[in-house]
Protein backbone atom coordinates (compact mmCIF):
# COMPACT_ATOMS: atom_id res chain seq x y z
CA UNK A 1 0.00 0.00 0.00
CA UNK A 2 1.09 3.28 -0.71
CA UNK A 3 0.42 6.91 -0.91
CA UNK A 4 0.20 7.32 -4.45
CA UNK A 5 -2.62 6.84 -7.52
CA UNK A 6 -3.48 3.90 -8.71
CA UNK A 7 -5.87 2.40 -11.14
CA UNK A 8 -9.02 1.87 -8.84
CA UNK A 9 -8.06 5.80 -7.52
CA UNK A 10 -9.39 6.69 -10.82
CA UNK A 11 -12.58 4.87 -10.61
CA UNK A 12 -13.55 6.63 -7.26
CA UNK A 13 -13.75 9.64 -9.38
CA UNK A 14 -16.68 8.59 -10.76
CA UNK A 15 -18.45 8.36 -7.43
CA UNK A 16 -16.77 12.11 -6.03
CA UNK A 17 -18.96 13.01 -9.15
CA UNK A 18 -22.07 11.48 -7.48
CA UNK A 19 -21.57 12.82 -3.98
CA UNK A 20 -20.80 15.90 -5.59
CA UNK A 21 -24.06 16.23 -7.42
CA UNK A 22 -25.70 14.83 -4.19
CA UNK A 23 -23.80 17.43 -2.00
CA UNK A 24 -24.93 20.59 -4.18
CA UNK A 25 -28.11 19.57 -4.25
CA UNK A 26 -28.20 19.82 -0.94
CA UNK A 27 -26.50 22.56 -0.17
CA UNK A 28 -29.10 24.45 -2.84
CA UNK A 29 -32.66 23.19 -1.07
CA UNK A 30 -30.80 22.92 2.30
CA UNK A 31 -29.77 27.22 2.42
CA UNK A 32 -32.05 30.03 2.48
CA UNK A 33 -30.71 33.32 0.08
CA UNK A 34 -28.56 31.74 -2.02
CA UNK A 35 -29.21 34.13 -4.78
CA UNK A 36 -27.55 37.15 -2.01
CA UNK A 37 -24.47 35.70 -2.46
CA UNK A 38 -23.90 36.34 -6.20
CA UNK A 39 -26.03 39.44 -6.39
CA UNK A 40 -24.73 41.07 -3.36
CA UNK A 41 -22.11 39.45 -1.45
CA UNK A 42 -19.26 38.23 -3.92
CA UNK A 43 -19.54 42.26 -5.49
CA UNK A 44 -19.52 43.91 -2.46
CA UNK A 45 -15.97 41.56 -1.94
CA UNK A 46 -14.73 42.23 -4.77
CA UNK A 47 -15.55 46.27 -4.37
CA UNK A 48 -14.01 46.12 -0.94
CA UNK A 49 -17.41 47.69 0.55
CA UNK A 50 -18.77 43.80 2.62
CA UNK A 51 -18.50 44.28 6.11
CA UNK A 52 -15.93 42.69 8.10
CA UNK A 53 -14.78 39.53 8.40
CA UNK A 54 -15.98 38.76 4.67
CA UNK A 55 -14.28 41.64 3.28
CA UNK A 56 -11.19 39.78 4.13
CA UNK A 57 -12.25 36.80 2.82
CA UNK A 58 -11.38 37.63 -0.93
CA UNK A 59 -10.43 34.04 -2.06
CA UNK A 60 -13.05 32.33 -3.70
CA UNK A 61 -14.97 35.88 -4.40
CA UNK A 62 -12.68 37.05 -6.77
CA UNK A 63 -12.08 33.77 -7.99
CA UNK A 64 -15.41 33.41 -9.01
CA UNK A 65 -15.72 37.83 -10.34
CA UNK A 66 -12.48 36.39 -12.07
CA UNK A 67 -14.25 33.56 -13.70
CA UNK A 68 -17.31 35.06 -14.84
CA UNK A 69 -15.20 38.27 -16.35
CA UNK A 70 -12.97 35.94 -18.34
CA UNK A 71 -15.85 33.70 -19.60
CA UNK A 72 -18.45 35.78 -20.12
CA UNK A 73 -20.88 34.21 -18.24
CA UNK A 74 -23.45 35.83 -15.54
CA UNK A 75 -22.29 35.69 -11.81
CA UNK A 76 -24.74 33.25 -11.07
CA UNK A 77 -23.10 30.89 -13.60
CA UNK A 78 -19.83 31.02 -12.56
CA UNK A 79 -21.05 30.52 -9.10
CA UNK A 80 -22.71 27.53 -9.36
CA UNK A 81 -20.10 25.77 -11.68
CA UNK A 82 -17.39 26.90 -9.12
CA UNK A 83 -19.33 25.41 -6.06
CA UNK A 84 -19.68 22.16 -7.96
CA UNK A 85 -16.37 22.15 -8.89
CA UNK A 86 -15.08 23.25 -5.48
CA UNK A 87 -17.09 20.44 -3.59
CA UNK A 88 -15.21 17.65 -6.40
CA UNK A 89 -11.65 19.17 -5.41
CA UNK A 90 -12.31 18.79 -1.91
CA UNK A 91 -13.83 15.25 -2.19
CA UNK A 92 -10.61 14.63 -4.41
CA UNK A 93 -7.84 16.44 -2.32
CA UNK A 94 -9.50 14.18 0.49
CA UNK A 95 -9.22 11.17 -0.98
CA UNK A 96 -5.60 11.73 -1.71
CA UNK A 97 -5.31 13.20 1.77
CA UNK A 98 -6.30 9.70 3.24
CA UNK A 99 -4.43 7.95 0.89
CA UNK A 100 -1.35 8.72 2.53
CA UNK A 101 -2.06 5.74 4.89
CA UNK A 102 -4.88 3.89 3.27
CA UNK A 103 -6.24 1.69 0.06
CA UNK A 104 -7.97 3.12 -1.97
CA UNK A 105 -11.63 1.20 -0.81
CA UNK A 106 -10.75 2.92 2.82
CA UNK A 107 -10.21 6.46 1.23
CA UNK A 108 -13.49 6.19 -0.46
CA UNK A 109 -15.17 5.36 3.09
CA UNK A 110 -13.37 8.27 4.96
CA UNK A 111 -14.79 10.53 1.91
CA UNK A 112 -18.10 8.85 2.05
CA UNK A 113 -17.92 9.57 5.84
CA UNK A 114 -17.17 13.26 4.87
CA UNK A 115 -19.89 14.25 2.34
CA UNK A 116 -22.25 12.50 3.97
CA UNK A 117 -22.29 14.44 7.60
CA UNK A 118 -21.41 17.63 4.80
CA UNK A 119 -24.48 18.68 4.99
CA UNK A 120 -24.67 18.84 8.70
CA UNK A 121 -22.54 22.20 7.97
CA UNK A 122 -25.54 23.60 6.41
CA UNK A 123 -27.13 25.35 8.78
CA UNK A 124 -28.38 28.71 10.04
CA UNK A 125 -26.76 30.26 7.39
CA UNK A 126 -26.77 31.59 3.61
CA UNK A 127 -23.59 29.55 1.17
CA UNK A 128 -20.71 31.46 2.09
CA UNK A 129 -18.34 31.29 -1.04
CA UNK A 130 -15.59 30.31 1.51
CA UNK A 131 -16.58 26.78 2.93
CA UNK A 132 -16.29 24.35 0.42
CA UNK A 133 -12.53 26.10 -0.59
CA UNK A 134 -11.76 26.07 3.51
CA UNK A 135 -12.40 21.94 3.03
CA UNK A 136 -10.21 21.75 0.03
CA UNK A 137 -7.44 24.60 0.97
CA UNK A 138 -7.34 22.78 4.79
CA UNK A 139 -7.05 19.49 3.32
CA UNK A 140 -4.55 20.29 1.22
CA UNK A 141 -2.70 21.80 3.00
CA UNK A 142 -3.02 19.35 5.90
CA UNK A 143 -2.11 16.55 3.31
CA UNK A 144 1.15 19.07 2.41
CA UNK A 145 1.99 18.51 6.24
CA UNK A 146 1.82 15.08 6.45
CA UNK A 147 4.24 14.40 3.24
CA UNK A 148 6.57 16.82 3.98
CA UNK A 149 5.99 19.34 1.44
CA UNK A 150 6.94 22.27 2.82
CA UNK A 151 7.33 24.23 -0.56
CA UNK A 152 3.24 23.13 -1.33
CA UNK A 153 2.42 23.93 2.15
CA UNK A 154 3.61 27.60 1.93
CA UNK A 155 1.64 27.88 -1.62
CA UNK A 156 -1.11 26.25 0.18
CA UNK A 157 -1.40 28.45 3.37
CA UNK A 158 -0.71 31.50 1.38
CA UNK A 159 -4.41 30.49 -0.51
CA UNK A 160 -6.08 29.66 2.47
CA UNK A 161 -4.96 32.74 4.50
CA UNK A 162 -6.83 34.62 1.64
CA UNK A 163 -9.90 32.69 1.97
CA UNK A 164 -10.42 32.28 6.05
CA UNK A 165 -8.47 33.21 9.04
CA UNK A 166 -9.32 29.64 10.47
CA UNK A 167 -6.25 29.01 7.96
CA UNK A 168 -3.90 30.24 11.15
CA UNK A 169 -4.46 26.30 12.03
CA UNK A 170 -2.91 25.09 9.50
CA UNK A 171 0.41 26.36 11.18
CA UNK A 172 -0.66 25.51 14.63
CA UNK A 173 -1.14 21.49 12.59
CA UNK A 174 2.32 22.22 11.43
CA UNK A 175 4.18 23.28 14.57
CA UNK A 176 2.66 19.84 16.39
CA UNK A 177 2.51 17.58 13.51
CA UNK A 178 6.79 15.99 14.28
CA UNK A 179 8.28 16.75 17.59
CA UNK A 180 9.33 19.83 18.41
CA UNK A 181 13.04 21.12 17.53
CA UNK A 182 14.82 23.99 16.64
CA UNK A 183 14.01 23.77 12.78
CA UNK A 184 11.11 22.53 12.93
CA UNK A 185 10.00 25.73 15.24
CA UNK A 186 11.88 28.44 12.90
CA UNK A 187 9.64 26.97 9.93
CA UNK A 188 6.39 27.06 11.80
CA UNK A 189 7.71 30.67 12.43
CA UNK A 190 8.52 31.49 9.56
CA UNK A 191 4.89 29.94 8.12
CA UNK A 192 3.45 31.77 10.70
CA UNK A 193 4.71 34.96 9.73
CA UNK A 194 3.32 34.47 6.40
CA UNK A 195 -0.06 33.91 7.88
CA UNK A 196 0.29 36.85 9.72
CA UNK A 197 2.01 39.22 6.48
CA UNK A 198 -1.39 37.93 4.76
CA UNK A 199 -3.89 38.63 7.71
CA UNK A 200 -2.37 42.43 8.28
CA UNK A 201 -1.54 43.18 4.45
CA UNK A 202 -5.50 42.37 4.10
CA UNK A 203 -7.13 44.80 6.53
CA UNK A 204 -4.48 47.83 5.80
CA UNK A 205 -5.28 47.20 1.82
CA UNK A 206 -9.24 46.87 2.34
CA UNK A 207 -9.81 49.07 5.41
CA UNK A 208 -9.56 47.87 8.72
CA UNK A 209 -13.14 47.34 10.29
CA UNK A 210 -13.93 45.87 13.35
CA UNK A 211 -16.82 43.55 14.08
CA UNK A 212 -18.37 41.92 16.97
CA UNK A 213 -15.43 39.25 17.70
CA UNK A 214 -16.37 38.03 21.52
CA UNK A 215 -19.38 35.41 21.22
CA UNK A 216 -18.65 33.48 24.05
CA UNK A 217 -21.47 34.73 26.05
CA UNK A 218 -23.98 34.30 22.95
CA UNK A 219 -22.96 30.38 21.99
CA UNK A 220 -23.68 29.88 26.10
CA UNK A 221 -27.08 31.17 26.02
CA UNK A 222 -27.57 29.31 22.54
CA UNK A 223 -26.26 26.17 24.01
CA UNK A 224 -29.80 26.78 25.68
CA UNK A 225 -31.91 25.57 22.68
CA UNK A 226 -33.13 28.49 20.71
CA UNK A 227 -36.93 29.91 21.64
CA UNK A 228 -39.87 27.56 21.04
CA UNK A 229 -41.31 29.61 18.49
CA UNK A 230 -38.39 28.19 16.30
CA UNK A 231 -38.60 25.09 14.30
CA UNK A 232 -37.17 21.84 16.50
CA UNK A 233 -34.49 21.53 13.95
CA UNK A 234 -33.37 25.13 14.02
CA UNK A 235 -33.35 25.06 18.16
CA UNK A 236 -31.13 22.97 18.07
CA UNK A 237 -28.40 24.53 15.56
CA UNK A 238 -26.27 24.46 18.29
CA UNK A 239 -25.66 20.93 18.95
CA UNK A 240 -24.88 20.34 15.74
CA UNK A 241 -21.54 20.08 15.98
CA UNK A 242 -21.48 17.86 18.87
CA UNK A 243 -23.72 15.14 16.77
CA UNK A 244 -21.68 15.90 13.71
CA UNK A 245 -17.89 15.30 15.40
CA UNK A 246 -18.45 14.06 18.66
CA UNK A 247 -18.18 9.91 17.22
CA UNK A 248 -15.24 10.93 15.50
CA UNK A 249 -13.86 12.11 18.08
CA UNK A 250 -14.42 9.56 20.44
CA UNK A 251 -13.54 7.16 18.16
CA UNK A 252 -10.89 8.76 17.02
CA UNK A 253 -8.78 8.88 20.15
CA UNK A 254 -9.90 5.40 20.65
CA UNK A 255 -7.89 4.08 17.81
CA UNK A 256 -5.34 1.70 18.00
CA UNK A 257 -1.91 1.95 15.86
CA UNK A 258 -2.28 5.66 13.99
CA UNK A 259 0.47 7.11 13.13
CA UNK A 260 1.45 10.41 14.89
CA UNK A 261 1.07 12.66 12.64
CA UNK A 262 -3.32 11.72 12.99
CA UNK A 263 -2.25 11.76 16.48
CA UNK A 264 -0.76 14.43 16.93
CA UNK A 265 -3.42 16.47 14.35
CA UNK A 266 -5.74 15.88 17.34
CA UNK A 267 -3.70 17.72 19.36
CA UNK A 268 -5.58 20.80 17.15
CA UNK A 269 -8.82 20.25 18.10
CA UNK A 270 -9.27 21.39 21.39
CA UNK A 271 -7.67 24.84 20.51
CA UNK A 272 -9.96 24.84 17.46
CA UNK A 273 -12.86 24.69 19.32
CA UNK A 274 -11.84 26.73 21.92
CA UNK A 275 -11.48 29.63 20.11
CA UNK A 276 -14.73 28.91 17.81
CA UNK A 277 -16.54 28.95 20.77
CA UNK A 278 -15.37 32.31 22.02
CA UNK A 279 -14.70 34.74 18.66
CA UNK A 280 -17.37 32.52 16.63
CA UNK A 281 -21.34 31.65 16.64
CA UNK A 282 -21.44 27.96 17.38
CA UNK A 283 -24.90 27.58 15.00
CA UNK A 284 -23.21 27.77 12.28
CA UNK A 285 -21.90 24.79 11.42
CA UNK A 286 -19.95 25.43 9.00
CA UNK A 287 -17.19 27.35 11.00
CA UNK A 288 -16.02 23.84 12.29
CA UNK A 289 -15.21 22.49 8.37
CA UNK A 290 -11.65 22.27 9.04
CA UNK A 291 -12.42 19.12 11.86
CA UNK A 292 -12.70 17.00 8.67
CA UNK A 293 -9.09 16.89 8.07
CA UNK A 294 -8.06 17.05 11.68
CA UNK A 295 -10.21 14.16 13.05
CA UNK A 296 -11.16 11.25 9.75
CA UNK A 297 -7.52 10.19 9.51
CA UNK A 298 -7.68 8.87 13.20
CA UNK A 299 -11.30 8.35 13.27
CA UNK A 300 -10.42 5.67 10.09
CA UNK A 301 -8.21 3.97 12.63
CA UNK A 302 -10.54 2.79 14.04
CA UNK A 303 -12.00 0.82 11.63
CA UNK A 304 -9.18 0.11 9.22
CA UNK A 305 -5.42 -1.16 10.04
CA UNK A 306 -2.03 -1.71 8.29
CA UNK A 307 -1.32 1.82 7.18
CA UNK A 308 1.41 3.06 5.70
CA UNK A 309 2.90 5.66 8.17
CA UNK A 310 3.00 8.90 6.61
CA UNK A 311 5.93 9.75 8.50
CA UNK A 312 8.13 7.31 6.17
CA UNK A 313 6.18 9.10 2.64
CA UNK A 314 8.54 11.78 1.19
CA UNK A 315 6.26 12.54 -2.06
């Protein structure tokens, strides 16, 4: 077993296509206002007039005001053919991401596992253009980690630093990934820096604007249930995550013989949802997308053995 593509790797393209198509779907019927975010959102981006944090999140906006210039074709266009095509790169990048360790009938059940629960993300919210790129970027960049490839990893972070500021744990991943010593801190340094030389260049090009960052006190009193006069499945928005990566989790740090780097990506998680729970609002799902790649790879563990430890992969 290895980490690279083999025949059957191209037949489980055939099925990303399904789950893709499934996925969209979903994420169309599942979202209220999807039209707001080509007809207001992804311009206002672009024209540096959103309010803050999406102002800042000028990835897949100008990606997609990129796309439909070039082409021709009407905002709404290019949006749905890059959210399509953004939801196959993720399954993809995942697939490739798990193959690292596993065959390529396992990599297909960790993606399964992934677009499946997907649409748990879905909630309470309108599609942000950055949440399907956040899965891919993440993953990517998370696979970059695991192989050793720092050169990708600094393309990679550079691309999701412009698309989320969640991206910052990507270098936290990095820092924890091998055991700490005195090059591997001045890279994570020297990553982090870039993080940072992207987060600052952003708000002194765009404006800086501040928002409402402290929502501790909110996601407590929504950890409450919301009113009654809500619909039972929007009360409880806020639990959502717990359904959606609490098994992993659990199973997860049950596993027997991962190899550290899915331990030690773990390690993450606690800090990730530390700080979602105090600068972010907890019913909305989709904040906690970066999980995916943090938690499968252990959370496969537990179910499949005989991996190839990434530690010993070097492409």
């Amino acid at each position: 077993m290895n980490g690279g593509m083999t025949r059957p790797d191209g037949w489980c393209l055939l099925l990303y296509v399904t789950l893709t198509i499934a996925t969209g779907f979903a994420d169309v019927r599942m979202r209220a206002h999807t039209d707001n975010v080509y007809n207001a959102y992804i311009p206002a981006v672009v024209a540096g007039t959103e309010n803050a944090p999406g102002r800042y999140r000028v990835f897949a906006p100008f990606l997609i005001d990129g796309l439909a210039r070039v082409t021709g074709a009407s905002m709404a266009t290019a949006w749905y053919v890059t959210r399509l095509v953004g939801i196959l790169v993720a399954y993809c990048v995942f697939h490739v991401y798990l193959r690292t360790w596993f065959a390529p009938s396992a990599a297909v059940a960790g993606v399964s596992m992934v677009a499946a629960t997907l649409p748990l993300t879905f909630t309470n919210s309108w599609p942000h253009p950055d949440s399907i790129p956040e899965l891919a970027l993440f993953t990517l960049g998370a696979l970059a980690i695991a192989r050793r490839l720092d050169v990708l990893f600094g393309v990679v972070l550079a691309c999701a630093a412009l698309n989320r500021e969640t991206s910052v744990f990507l270098v936290v991943l990095y820092l924890v990934s091998e055991p700490l010593s005195r090059t591997r801190l001045l890279r994570a340094t020297l990553f982090g820096g870039e993080w940072l030389a992207i987060y600052a260049g952003l708000r002194a090009m765009r404006g800086l604007e501040h928002y409402d960052y402290w929502q501790a006190a909110r996601n407590w009193a929504e950890l409450g249930l919301l009113p009654s006069n809500y619909d039972p499945y929007y009360r409880a928005y806020a639990y959502f995550v717990v359904v959606l990566f609490g098994p992993m989790i659990y199973m997860a740090l049950k596993a027997k013989g991962a190899p550290a780097f899915a331990r030690r990506a773990l390690l993450v998680v606690p800090c990730f949802l530390a700080v979602a729970f105090i600068f972010s609002s907890i019913i909305e799902t989709r904040i906690f997308t970066p999980l995916y790649p943090l938690v499968v790879p252990a959370t496969m563990f537990f179910f499949f053995s005989h991996p190839q430890p990434a530690e010993k992969l070097g492409t």
